[in-house]
Protein backbone atom coordinates (compact mmCIF):
# COMPACT_ATOMS: atom_id res chain seq x y z
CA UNK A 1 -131.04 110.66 120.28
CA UNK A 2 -130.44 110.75 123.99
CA UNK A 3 -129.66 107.29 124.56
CA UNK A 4 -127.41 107.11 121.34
CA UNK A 5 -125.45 109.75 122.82
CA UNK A 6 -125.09 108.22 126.40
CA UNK A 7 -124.43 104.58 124.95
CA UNK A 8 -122.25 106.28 122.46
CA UNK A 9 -119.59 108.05 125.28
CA UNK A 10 -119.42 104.86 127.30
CA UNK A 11 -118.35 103.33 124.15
CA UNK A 12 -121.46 100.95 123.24
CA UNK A 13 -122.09 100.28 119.67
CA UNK A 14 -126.01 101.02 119.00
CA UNK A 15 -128.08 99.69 115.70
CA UNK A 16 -130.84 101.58 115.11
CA UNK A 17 -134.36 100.16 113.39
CA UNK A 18 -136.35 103.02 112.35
CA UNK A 19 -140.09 102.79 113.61
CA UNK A 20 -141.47 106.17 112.57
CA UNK A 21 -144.44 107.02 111.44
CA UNK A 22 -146.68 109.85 110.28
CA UNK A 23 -149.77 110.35 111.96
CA UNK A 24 -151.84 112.41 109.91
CA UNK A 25 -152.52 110.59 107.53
CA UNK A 26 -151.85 107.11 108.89
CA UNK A 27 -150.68 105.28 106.07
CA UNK A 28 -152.86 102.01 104.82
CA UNK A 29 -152.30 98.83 106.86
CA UNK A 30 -151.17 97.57 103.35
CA UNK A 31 -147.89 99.72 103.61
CA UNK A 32 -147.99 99.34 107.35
CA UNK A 33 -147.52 95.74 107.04
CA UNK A 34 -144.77 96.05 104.86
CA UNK A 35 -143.00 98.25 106.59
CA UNK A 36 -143.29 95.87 110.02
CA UNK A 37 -142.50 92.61 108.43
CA UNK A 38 -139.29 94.65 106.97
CA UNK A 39 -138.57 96.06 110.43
CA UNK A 40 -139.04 92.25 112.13
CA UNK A 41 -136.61 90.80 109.51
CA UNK A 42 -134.29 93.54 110.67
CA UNK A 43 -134.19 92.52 114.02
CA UNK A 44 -134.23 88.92 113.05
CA UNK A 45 -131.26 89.06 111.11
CA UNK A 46 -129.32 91.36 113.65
CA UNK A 47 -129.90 88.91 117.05
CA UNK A 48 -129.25 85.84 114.68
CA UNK A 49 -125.81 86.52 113.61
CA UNK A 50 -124.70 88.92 116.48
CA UNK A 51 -124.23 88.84 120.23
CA UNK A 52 -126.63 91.51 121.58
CA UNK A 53 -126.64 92.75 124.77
CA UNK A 54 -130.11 94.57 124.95
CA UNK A 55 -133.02 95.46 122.70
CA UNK A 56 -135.07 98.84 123.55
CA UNK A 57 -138.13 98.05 121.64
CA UNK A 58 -140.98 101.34 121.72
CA UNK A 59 -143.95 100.79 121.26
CA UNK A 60 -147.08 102.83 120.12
CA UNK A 61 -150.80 101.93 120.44
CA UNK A 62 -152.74 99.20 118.10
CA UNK A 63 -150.90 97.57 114.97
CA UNK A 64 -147.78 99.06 116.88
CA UNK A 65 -148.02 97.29 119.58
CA UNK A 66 -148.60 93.44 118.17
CA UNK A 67 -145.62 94.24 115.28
CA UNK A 68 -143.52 95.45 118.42
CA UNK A 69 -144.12 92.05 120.79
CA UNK A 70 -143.76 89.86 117.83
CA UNK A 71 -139.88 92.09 118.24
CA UNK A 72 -140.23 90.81 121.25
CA UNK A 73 -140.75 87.61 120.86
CA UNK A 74 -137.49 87.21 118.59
CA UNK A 75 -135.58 88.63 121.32
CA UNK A 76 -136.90 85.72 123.63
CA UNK A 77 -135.70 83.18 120.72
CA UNK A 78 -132.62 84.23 120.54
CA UNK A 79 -132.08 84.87 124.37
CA UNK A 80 -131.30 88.53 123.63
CA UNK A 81 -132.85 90.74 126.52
CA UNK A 82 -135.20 93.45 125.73
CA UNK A 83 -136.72 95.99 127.49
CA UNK A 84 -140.28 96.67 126.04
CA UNK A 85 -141.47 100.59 126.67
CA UNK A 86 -145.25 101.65 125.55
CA UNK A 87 -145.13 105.13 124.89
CA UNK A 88 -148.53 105.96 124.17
CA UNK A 89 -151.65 106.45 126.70
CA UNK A 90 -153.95 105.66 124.18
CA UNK A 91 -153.04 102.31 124.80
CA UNK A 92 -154.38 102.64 128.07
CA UNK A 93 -157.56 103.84 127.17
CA UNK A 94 -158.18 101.52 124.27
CA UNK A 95 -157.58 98.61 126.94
CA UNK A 96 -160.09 99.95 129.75
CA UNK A 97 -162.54 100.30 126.72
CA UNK A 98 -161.72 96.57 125.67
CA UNK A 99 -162.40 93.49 127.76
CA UNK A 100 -161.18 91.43 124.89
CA UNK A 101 -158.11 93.60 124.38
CA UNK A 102 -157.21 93.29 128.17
CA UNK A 103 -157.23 89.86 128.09
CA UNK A 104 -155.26 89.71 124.78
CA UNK A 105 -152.39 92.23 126.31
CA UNK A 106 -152.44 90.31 129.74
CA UNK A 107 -151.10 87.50 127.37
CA UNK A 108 -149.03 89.29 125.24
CA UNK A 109 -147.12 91.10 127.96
CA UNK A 110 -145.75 88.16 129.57
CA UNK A 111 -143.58 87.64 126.53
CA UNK A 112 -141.29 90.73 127.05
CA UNK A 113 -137.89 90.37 130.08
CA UNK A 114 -138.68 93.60 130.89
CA UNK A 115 -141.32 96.26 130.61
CA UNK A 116 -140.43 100.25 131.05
CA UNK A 117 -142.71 102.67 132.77
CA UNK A 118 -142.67 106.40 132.25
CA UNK A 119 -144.10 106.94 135.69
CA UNK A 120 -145.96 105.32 138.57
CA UNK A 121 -149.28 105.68 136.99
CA UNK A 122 -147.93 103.12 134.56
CA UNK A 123 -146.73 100.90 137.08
CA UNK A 124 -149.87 100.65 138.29
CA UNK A 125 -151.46 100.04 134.91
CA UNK A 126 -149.25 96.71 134.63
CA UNK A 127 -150.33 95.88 137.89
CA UNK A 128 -153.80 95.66 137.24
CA UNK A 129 -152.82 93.33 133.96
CA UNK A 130 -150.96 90.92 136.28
CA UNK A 131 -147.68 91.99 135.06
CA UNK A 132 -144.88 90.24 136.99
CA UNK A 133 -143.77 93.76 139.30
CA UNK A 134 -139.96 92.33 139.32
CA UNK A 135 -139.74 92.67 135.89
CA UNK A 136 -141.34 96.14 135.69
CA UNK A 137 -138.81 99.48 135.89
CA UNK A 138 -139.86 103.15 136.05
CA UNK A 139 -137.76 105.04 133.45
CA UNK A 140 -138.66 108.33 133.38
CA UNK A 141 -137.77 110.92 129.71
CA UNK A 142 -135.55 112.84 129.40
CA UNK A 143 -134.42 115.69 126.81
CA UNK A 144 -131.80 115.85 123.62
CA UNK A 145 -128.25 116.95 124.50
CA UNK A 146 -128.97 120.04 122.99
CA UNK A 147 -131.99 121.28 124.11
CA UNK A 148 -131.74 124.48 126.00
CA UNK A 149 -132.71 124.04 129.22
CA UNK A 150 -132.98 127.14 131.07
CA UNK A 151 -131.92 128.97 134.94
CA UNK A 152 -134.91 131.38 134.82
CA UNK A 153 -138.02 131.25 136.39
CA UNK A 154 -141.07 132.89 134.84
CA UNK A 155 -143.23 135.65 136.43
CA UNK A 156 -146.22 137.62 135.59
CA UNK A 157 -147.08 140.66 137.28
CA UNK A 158 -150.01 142.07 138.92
CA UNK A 159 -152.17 143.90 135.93
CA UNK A 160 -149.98 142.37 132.99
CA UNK A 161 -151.74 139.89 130.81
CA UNK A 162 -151.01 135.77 131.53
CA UNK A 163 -150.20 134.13 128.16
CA UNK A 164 -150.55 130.75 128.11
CA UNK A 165 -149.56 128.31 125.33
CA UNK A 166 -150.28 124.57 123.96
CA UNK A 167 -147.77 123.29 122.07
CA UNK A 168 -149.08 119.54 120.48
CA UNK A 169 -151.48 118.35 117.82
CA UNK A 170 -154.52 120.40 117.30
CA UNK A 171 -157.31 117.76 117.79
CA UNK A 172 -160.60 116.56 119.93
CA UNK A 173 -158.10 113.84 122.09
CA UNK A 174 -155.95 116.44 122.98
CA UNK A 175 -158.60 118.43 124.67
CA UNK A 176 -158.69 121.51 122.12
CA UNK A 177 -162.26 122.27 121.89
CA UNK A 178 -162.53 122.07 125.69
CA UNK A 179 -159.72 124.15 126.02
CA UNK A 180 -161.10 127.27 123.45
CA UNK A 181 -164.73 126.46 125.47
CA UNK A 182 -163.25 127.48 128.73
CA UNK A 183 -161.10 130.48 127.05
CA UNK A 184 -164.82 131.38 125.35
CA UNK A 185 -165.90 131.98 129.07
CA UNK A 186 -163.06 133.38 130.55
CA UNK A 187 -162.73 136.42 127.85
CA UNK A 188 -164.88 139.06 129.29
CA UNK A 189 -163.67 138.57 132.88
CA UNK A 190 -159.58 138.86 132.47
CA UNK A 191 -156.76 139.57 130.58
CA UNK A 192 -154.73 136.96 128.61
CA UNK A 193 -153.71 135.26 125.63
CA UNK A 194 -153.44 131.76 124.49
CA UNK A 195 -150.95 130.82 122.06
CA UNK A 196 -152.15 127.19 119.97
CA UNK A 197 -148.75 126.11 118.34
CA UNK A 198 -149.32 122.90 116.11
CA UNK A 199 -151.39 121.63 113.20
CA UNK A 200 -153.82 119.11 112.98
CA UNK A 201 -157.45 118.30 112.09
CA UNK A 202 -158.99 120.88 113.91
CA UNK A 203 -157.30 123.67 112.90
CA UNK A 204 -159.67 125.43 111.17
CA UNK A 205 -162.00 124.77 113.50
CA UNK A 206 -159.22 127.00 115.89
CA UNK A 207 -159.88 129.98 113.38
CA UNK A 208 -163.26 129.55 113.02
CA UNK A 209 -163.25 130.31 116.88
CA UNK A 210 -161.78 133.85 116.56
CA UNK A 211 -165.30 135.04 115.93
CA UNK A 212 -166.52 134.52 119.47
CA UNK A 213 -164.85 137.92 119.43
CA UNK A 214 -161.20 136.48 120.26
CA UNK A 215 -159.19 138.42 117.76
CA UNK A 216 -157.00 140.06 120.29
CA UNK A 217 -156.96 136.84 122.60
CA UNK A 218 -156.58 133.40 120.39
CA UNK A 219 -152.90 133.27 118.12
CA UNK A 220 -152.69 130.59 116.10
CA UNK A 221 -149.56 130.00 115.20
CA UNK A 222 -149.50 125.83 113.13
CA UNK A 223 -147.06 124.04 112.80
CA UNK A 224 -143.34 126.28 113.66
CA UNK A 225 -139.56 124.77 113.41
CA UNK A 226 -138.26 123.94 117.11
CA UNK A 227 -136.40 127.20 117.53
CA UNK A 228 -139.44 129.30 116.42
CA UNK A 229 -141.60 126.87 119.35
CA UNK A 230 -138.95 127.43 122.15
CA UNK A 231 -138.66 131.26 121.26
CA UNK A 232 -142.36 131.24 121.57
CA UNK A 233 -142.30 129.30 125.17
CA UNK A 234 -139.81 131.93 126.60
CA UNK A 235 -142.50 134.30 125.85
CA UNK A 236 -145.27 132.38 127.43
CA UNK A 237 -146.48 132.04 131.50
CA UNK A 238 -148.32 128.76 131.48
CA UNK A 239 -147.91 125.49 129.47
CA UNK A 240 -151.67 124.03 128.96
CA UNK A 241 -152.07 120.80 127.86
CA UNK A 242 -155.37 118.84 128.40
CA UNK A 243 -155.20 115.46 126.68
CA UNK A 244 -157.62 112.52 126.79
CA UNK A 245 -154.46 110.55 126.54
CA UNK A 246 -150.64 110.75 126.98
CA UNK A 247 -148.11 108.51 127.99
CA UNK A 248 -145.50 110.81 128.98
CA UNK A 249 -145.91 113.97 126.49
CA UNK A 250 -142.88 115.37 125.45
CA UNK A 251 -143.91 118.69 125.01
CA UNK A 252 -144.86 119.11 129.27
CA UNK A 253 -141.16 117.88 129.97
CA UNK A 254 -139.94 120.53 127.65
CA UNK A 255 -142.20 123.07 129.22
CA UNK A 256 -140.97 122.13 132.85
CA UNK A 257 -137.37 122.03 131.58
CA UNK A 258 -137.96 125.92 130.81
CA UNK A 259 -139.55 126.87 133.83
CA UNK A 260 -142.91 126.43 133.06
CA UNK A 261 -146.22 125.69 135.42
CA UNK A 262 -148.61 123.38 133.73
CA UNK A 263 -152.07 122.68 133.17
CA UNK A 264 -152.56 119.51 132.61
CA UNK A 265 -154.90 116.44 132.53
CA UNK A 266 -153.77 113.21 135.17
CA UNK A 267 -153.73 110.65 132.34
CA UNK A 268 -150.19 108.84 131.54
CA UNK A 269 -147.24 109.08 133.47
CA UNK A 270 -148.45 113.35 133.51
CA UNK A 271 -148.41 113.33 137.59
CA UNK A 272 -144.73 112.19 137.44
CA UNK A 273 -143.60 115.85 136.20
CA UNK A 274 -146.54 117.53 137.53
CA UNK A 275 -147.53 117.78 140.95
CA UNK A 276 -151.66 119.19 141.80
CA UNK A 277 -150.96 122.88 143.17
CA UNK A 278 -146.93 122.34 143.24
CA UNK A 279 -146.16 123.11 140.19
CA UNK A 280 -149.05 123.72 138.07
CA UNK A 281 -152.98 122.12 138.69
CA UNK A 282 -152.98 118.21 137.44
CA UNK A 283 -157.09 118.33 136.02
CA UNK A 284 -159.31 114.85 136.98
CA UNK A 285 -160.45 115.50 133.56
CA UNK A 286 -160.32 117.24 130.67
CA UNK A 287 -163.78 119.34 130.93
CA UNK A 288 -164.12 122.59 129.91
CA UNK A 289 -165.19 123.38 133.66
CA UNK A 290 -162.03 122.18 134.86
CA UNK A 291 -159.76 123.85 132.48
CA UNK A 292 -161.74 127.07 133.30
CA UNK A 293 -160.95 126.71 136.77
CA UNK A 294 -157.32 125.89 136.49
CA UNK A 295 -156.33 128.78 134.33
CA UNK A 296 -158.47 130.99 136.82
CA UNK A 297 -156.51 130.50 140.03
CA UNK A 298 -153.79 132.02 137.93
CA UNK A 299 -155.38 134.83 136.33
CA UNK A 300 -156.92 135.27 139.80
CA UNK A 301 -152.91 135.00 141.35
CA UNK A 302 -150.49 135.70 138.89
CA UNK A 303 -147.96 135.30 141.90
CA UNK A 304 -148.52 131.51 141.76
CA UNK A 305 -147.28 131.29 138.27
CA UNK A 306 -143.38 132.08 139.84
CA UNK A 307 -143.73 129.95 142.94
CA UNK A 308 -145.17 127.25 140.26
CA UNK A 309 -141.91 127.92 138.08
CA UNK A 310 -139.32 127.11 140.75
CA UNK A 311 -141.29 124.11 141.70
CA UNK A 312 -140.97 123.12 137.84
CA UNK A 313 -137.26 123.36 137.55
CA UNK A 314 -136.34 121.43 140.76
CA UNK A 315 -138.80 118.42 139.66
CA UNK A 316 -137.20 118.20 136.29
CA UNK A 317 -133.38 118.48 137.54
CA UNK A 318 -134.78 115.72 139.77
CA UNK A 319 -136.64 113.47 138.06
CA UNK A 320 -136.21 113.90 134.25
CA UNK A 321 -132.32 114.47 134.06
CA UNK A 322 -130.83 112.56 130.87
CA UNK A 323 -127.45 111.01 132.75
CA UNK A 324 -129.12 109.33 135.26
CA UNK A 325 -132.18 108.11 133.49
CA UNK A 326 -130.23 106.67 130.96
CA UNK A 327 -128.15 104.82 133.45
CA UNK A 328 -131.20 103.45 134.76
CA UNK A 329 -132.38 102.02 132.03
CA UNK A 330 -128.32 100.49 131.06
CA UNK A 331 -128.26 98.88 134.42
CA UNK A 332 -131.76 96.80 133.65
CA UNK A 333 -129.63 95.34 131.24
CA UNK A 334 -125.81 95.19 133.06
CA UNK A 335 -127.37 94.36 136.32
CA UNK A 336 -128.56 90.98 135.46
């Protein structure tokens, strides 16, 4: 939506190819297929019998990934340049797991003009493939038009209760059952509440955790609209997020965006936006232990969590505004 709108006031026409996709449940591969070959015929036909001046191809983990540098690869054909973003960390992770997958990708990613990264941790990544570095651009997120970014920090005072709140699927790679450990052993020592906003396959297992005598300390909330979710944030002190994975999760540049310090795990492009003791504590992991400790310092120092807040807002007016990352990622394509 953001870069429709920027291309769109500068006067660029933009075609769109819809690559979404539910997660839960993934559909079969049989529909899966269908749905690429449909979305490769698209692009096909639109290079062949137009004049293109980019492609932004995105890119997910597994199937995703082949169906999106076979896009690729027609953009090479027909000389149209592309600029080839993988959004998801899992990716990552499923190649450091994989020597045969590392070697496949190390091919494969030669094919694209360009490559995007959400952050230097991804530069890096694509170093360590062999990825040509000239051909490699950080392009950091950014929000919708209309999101409402706000001018107010967040405090807690001493002796109120710290609420904290994860907004994101509710599921082992995002760190949940870590996460409601370490809340299991910080309830009889301090007062606070954590929020869980989203759905997922571990939901019940969230409710089934209330009777580790949480009632008054675990709200789980599912799956809300986006107004009900940012209502809820402006209520909130700390944005928690412990993944396995990310490549740059949405949901942490939203929280920063409102003023938020974050807990958070260093996978993905995550220490772009979040900065170790700056503006929240960026975890070498997501063990329980470590999430423990990070929501301690600020239960211990509330005071942190407004220091932390200012910190947030100045690194996402620097880093993350919409304007100038867009331009960015127009020039990769106007500057050669």
């Amino acid at each position: 939506i953001g870069i429709i709108d920027y291309l769109g006031s500068l006067g660029h026409e933009v075609e769109v190819i819809d690559t979404t996709q539910s997660s839960f449940p993934i559909p079969p591969i049989t529909e899966r297929l269908f749905r690429g070959l449909s979305r490769v015929k698209q692009l096909f036909d639109l290079v062949r019998h137009q004049e293109v001046s980019g492609v932004i191809i995105f890119s997910s983990n597994g199937f995703s990934f082949y169906e999106r540098i076979f896009q690729s690869l027609i953009c090479r054909l027909f000389r149209a340049p592309d600029i080839f973003f993988i959004r998801s960390g899992h990716f990552i992770n499923s190649l450091n797991r994989s020597i045969y997958k590392r070697f496949i990708a190390r091919i494969l990613l030669k094919i694209p003009k360009n490559i995007g990264a959400q952050g230097k941790n991804w530069v890096y990544f694509y170093e360590s493939l062999g990825v040509d570095k000239n051909k490699v651009h950080i392009v950091r997120n950014w929000l919708s038009p209309n999101f409402p970014i706000t001018k107010k920090t967040k405090e807690c005072k001493l002796g109120n209760i710290v609420s904290f709140i994860y907004v994101g699927w509710l599921t082992k790679e995002k760190g949940v059952p870590q996460l409601l450990d370490a809340v299991k052993k910080l309830k009889n020592k301090y007062k606070f509440e954590l929020h869980l906003v989203g759905g997922g396959t571990l939901e019940s297992f969230c409710h089934d955790f209330k009777n580790y005598d949480l009632d008054s300390i675990l709200h789980i909330h599912g799956w809300q609209d986006k107004h009900d979710v940012i209502r809820m944030l402006n209520r909130a002190h700390v944005f928690i997020l412990p993944s396995e994975a990310e490549g740059f999760p949405n949901a942490l540049l939203e929280a920063i965006s409102l003023g938020f310090p974050a807990i958070c795990t260093d996978v993905g492009g995550v220490s772009d936006g979040l900065l170790d003791n700056h503006n929240g504590f960026l975890l070498e992991s997501n063990e329980s232990s470590k999430i423990y400790d990070a929501m301690k310092k600020y239960l211990d120092s509330p005071a942190l969590i407004n220091k932390h807040s200012e910190s947030s807002m100045k690194i996402y007016h620097k880093y993350f505004d919409r304007e100038k990352n867009c331009k960015v990622l127009l020039n990769i394509f106007t500057e050669k």
